[in-house]
C-alpha atoms as a PDB file:
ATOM      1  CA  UNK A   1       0.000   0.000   0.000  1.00  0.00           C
ATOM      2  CA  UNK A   2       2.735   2.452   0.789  1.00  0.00           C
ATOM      3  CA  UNK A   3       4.519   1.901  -2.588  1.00  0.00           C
ATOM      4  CA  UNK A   4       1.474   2.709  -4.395  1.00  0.00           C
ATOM      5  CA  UNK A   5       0.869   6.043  -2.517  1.00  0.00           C
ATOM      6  CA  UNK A   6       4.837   6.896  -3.283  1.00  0.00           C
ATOM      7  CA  UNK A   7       3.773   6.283  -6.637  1.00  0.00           C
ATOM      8  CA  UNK A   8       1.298   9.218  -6.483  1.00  0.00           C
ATOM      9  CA  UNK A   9       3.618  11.790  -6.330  1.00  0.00           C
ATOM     10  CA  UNK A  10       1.157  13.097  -3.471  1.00  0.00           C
ATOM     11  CA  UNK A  11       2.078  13.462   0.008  1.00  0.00           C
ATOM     12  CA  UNK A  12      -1.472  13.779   1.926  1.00  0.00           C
ATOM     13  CA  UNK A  13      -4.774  11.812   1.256  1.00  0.00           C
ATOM     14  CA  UNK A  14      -7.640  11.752   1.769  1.00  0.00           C
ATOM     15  CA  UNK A  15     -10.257   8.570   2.861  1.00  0.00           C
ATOM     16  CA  UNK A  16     -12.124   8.883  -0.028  1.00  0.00           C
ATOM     17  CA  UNK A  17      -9.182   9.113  -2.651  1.00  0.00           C
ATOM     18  CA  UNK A  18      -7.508   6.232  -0.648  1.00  0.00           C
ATOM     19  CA  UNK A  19     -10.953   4.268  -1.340  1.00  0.00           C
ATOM     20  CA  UNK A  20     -10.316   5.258  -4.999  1.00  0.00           C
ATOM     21  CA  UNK A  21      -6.684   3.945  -5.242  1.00  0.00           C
ATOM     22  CA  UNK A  22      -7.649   0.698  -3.386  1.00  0.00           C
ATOM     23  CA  UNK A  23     -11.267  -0.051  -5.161  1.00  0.00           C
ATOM     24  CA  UNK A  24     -10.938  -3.673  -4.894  1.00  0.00           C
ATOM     25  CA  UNK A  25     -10.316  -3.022  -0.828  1.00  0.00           C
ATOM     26  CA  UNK A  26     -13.166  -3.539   1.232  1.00  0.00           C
ATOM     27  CA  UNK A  27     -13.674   0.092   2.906  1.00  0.00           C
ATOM     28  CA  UNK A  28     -13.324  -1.637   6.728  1.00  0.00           C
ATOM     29  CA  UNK A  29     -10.267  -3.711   5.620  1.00  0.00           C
ATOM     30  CA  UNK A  30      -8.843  -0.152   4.072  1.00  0.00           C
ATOM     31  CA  UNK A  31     -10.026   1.471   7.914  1.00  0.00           C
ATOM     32  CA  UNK A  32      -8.460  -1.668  10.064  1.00  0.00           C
ATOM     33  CA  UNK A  33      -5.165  -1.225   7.747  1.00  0.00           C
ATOM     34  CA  UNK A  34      -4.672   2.778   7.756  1.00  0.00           C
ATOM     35  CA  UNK A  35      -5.459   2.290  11.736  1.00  0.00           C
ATOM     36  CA  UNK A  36      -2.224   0.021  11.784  1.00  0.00           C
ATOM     37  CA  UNK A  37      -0.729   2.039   9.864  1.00  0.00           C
ATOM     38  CA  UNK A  38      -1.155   4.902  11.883  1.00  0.00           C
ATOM     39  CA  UNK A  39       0.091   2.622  15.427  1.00  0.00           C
ATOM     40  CA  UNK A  40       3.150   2.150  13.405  1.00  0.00           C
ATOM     41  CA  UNK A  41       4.117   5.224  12.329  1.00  0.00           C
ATOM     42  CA  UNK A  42       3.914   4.771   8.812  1.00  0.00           C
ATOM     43  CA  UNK A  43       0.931   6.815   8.186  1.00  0.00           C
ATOM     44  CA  UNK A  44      -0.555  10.498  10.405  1.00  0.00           C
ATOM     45  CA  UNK A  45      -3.678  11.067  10.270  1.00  0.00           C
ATOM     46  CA  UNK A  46      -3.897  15.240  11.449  1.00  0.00           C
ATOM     47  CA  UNK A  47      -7.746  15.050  10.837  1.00  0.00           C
ATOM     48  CA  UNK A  48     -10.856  12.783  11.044  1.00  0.00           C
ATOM     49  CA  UNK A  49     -10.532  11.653   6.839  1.00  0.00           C
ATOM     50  CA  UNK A  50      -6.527  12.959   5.929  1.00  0.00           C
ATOM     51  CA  UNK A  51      -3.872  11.210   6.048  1.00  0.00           C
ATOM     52  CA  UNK A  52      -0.086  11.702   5.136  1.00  0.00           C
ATOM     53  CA  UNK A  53       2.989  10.283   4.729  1.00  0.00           C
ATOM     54  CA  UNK A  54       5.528  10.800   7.682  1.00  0.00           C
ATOM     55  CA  UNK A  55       7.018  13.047   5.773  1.00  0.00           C
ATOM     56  CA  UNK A  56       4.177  15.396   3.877  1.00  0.00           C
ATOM     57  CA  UNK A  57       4.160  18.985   1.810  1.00  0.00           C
ATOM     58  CA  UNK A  58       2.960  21.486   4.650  1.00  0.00           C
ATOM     59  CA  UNK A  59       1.481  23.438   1.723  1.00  0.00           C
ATOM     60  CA  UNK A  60      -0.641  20.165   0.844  1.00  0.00           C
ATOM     61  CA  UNK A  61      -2.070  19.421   3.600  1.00  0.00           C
ATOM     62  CA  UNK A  62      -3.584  23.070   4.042  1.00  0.00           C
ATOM     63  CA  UNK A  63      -5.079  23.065   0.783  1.00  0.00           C
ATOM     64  CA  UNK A  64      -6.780  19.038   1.735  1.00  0.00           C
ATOM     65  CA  UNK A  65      -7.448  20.362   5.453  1.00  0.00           C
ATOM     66  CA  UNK A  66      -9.571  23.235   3.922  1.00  0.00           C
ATOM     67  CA  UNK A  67     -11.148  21.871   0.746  1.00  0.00           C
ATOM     68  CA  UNK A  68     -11.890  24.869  -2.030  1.00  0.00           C
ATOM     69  CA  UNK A  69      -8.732  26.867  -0.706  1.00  0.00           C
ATOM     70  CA  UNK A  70      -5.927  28.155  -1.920  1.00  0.00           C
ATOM     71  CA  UNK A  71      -2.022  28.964  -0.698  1.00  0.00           C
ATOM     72  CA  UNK A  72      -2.203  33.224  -0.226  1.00  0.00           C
ATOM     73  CA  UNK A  73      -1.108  36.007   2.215  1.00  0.00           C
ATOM     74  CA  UNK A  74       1.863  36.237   3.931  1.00  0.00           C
ATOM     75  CA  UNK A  75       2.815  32.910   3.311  1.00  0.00           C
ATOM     76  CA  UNK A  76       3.195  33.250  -0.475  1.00  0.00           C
ATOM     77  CA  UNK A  77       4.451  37.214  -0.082  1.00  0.00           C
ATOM     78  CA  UNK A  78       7.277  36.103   1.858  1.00  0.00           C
ATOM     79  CA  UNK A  79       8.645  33.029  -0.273  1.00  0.00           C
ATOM     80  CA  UNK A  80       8.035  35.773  -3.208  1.00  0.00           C
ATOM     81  CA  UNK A  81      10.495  38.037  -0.596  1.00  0.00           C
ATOM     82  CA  UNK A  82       7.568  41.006  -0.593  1.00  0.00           C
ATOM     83  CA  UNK A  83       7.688  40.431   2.887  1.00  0.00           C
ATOM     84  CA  UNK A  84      10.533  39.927   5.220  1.00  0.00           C
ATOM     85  CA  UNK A  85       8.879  38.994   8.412  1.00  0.00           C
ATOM     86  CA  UNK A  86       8.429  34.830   8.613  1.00  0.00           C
ATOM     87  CA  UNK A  87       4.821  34.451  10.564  1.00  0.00           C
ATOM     88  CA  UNK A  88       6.185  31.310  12.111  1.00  0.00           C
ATOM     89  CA  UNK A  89       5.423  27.644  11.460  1.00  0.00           C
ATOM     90  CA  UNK A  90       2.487  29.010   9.450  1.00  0.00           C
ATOM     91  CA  UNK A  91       0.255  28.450   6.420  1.00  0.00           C
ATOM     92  CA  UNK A  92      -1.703  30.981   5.312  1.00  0.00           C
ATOM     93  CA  UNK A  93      -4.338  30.337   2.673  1.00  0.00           C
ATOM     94  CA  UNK A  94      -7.879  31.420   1.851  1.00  0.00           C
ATOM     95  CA  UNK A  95     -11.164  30.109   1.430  1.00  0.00           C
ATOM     96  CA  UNK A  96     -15.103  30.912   2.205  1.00  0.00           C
ATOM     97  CA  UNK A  97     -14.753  30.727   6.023  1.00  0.00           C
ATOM     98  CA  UNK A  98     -12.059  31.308   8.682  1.00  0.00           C
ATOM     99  CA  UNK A  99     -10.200  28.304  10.447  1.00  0.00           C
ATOM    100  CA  UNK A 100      -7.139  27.695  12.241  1.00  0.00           C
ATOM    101  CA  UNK A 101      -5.237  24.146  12.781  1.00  0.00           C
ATOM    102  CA  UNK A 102      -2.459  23.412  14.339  1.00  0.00           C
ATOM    103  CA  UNK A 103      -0.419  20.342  13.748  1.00  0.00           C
ATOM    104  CA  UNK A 104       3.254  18.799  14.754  1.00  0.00           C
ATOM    105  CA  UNK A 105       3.673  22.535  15.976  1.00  0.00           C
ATOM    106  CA  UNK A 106       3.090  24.317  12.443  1.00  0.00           C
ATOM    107  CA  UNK A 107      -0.672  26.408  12.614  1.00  0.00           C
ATOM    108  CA  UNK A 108      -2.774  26.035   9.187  1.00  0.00           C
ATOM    109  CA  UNK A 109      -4.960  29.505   9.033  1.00  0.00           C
ATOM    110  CA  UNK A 110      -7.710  29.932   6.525  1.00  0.00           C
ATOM    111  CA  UNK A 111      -9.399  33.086   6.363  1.00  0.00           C
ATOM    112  CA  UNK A 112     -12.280  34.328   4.691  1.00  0.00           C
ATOM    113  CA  UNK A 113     -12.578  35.727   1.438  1.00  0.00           C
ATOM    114  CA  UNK A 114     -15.939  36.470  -0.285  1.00  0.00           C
ATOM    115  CA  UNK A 115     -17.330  34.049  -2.825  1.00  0.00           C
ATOM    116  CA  UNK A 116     -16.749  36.303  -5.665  1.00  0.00           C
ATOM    117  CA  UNK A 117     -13.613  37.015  -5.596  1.00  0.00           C
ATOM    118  CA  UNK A 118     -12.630  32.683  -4.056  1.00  0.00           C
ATOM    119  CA  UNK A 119     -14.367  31.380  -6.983  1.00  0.00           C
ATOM    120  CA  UNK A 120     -12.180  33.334  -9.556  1.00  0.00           C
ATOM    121  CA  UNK A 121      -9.060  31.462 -10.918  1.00  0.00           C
ATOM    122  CA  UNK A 122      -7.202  34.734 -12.084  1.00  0.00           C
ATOM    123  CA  UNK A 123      -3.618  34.892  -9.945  1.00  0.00           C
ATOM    124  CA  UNK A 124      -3.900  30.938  -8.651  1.00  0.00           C
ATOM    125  CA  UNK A 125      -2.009  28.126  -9.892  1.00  0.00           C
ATOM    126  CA  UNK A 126      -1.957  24.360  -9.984  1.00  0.00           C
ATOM    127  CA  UNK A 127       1.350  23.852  -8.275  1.00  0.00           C
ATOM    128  CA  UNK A 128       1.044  19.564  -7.847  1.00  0.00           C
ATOM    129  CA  UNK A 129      -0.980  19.156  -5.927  1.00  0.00           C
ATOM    130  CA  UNK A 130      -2.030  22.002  -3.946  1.00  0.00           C
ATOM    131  CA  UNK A 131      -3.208  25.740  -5.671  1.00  0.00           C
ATOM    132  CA  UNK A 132      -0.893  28.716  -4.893  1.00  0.00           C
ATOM    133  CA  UNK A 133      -1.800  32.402  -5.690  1.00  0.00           C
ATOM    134  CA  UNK A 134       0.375  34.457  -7.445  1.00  0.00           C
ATOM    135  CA  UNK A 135       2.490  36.989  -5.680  1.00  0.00           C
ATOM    136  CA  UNK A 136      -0.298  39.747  -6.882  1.00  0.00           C
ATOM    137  CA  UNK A 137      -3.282  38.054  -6.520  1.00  0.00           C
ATOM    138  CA  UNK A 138      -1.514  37.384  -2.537  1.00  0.00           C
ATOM    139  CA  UNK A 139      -1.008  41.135  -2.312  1.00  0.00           C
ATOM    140  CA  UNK A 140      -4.887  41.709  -3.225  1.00  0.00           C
ATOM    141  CA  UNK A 141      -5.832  39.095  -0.939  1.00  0.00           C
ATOM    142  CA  UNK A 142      -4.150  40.276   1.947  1.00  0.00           C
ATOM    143  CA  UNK A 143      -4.975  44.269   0.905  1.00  0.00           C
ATOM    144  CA  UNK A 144      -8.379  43.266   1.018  1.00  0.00           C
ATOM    145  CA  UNK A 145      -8.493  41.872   4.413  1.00  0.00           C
ATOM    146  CA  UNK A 146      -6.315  43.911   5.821  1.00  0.00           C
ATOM    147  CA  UNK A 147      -6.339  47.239   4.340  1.00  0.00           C
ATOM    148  CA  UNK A 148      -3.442  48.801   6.137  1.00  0.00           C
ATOM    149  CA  UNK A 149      -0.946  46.398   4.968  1.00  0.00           C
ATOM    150  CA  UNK A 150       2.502  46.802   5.077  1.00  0.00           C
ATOM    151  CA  UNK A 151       5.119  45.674   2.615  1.00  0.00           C
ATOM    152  CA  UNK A 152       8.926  45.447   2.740  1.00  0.00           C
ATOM    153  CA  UNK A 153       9.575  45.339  -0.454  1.00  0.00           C
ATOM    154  CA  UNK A 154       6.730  46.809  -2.174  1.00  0.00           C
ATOM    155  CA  UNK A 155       9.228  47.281  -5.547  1.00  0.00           C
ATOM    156  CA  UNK A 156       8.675  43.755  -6.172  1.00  0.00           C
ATOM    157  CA  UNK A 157       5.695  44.865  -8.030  1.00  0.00           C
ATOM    158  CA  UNK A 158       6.980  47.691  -9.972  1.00  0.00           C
ATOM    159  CA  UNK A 159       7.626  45.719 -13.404  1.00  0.00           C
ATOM    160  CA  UNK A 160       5.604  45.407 -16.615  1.00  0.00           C
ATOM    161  CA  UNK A 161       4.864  41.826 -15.458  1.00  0.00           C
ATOM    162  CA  UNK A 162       3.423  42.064 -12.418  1.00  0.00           C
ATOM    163  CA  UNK A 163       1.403  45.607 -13.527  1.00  0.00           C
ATOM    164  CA  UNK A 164      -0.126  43.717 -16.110  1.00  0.00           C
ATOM    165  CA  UNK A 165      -1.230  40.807 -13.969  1.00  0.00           C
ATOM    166  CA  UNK A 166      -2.520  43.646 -11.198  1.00  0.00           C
ATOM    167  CA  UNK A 167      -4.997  45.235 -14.138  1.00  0.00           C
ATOM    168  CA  UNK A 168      -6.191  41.943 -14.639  1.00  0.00           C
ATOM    169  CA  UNK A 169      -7.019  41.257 -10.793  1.00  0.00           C
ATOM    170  CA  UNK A 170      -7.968  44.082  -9.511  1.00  0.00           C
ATOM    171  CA  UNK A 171     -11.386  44.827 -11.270  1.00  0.00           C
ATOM    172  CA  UNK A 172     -12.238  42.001  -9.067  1.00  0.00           C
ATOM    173  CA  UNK A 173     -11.307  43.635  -5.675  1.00  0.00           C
ATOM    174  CA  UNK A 174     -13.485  46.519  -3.673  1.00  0.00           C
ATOM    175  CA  UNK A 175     -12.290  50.116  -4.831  1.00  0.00           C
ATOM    176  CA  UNK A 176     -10.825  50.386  -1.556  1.00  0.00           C
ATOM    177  CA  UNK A 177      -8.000  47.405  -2.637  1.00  0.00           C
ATOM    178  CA  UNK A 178      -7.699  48.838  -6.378  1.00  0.00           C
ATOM    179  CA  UNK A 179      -6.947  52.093  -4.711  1.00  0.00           C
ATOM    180  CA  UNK A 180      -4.064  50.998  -1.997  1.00  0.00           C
ATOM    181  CA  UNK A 181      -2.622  48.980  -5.232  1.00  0.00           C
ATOM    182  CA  UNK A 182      -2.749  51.527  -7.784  1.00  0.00           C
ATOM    183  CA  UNK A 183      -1.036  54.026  -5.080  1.00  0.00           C
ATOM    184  CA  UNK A 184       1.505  51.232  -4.228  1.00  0.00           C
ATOM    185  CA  UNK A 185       2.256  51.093  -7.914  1.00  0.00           C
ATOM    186  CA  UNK A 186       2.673  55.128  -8.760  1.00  0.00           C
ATOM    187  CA  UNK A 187       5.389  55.102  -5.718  1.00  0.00           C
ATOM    188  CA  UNK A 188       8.582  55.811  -6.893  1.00  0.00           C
ATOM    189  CA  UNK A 189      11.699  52.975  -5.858  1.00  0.00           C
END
């Protein structure tokens, strides 16, 4: 069973997907066998229905701990270096309701977004197996629920790249984000 989940490529699962990758398993011989798994070390299960490998993508398991989410905020503003402040052993990511985890010491935060703006692809990609925002679509997300925000490096976002993926996001955002963006942008380096 292990081997076969190696195969995947994917560090964290789910009950239902495991169902799907064992079909011809009866579903309490696939329960009896993760629980031994989990006695033995070879499998964690951090929530009722995940489970991971013992040695998992934190970024993974956020996005399968809070279906319909995606990786945003500081977390993705300070691997782009935006920000130079490291929140911790966090995950940040957002979805349509705000929830906090924490896990082997690392805290999984979701926080709310509105539906309009979740639902939109524009600025997230399909990194694997998890979805990631881009560096601007992070910078909306976080503008928008926080709007005081403070950057460190705000001149990340002062090339014709990152301008052009801005226009395309921020019709999507309240005026008050387009505004704090389009200032950000007009600031001289």
């Amino acid at each position: 069973m292990i081997t076969t989940l190696l195969k995947t490529e994917k560090t964290v699962f789910t009950t239902a997907q495991l169902q799907e990758l064992f079909p011809d398993t009866h579903k309490k011989t696939l329960a009896r066998t993760l629980y031994r798994y989990k006695q033995s070390g070879k499998l964690l299960n951090p929530q009722k229905g995940v489970w991971t490998l013992p040695v998992f993508d934190v970024y993974e398991l956020a996005c399968t701990l809070y279906p319909h989410s995606y990786i945003s905020l500081e977390t993705v503003l300070y691997d782009a270096g935006v920000v130079f402040q490291r929140y911790g052993a966090s995950t940040r990511v957002v979805r349509s309701n705000t929830r906090e985890k924490v896990y082997q010491d690392h805290c999984y935060i979701a926080r709310k977004i509105k539906d309009s703006i979740l639902l939109h692809e524009a600025g997230i990609r399909q990194h694997h197996n998890y979805r990631i925002a881009t560096p601007e679509r992070a910078l909306c997300d976080m503008v928008y629920l926080r709007p005081n925000a403070q950057l460190d490096h705000p001149q990340y976002f002062h090339n014709p790249q990152s301008k052009a993926r801005l226009e395309e996001l921020l019709p999507l955002y309240p005026r008050t984000v387009q505004d704090y963006v389009q200032a950000l942008l007009i600031t001289k380096i």
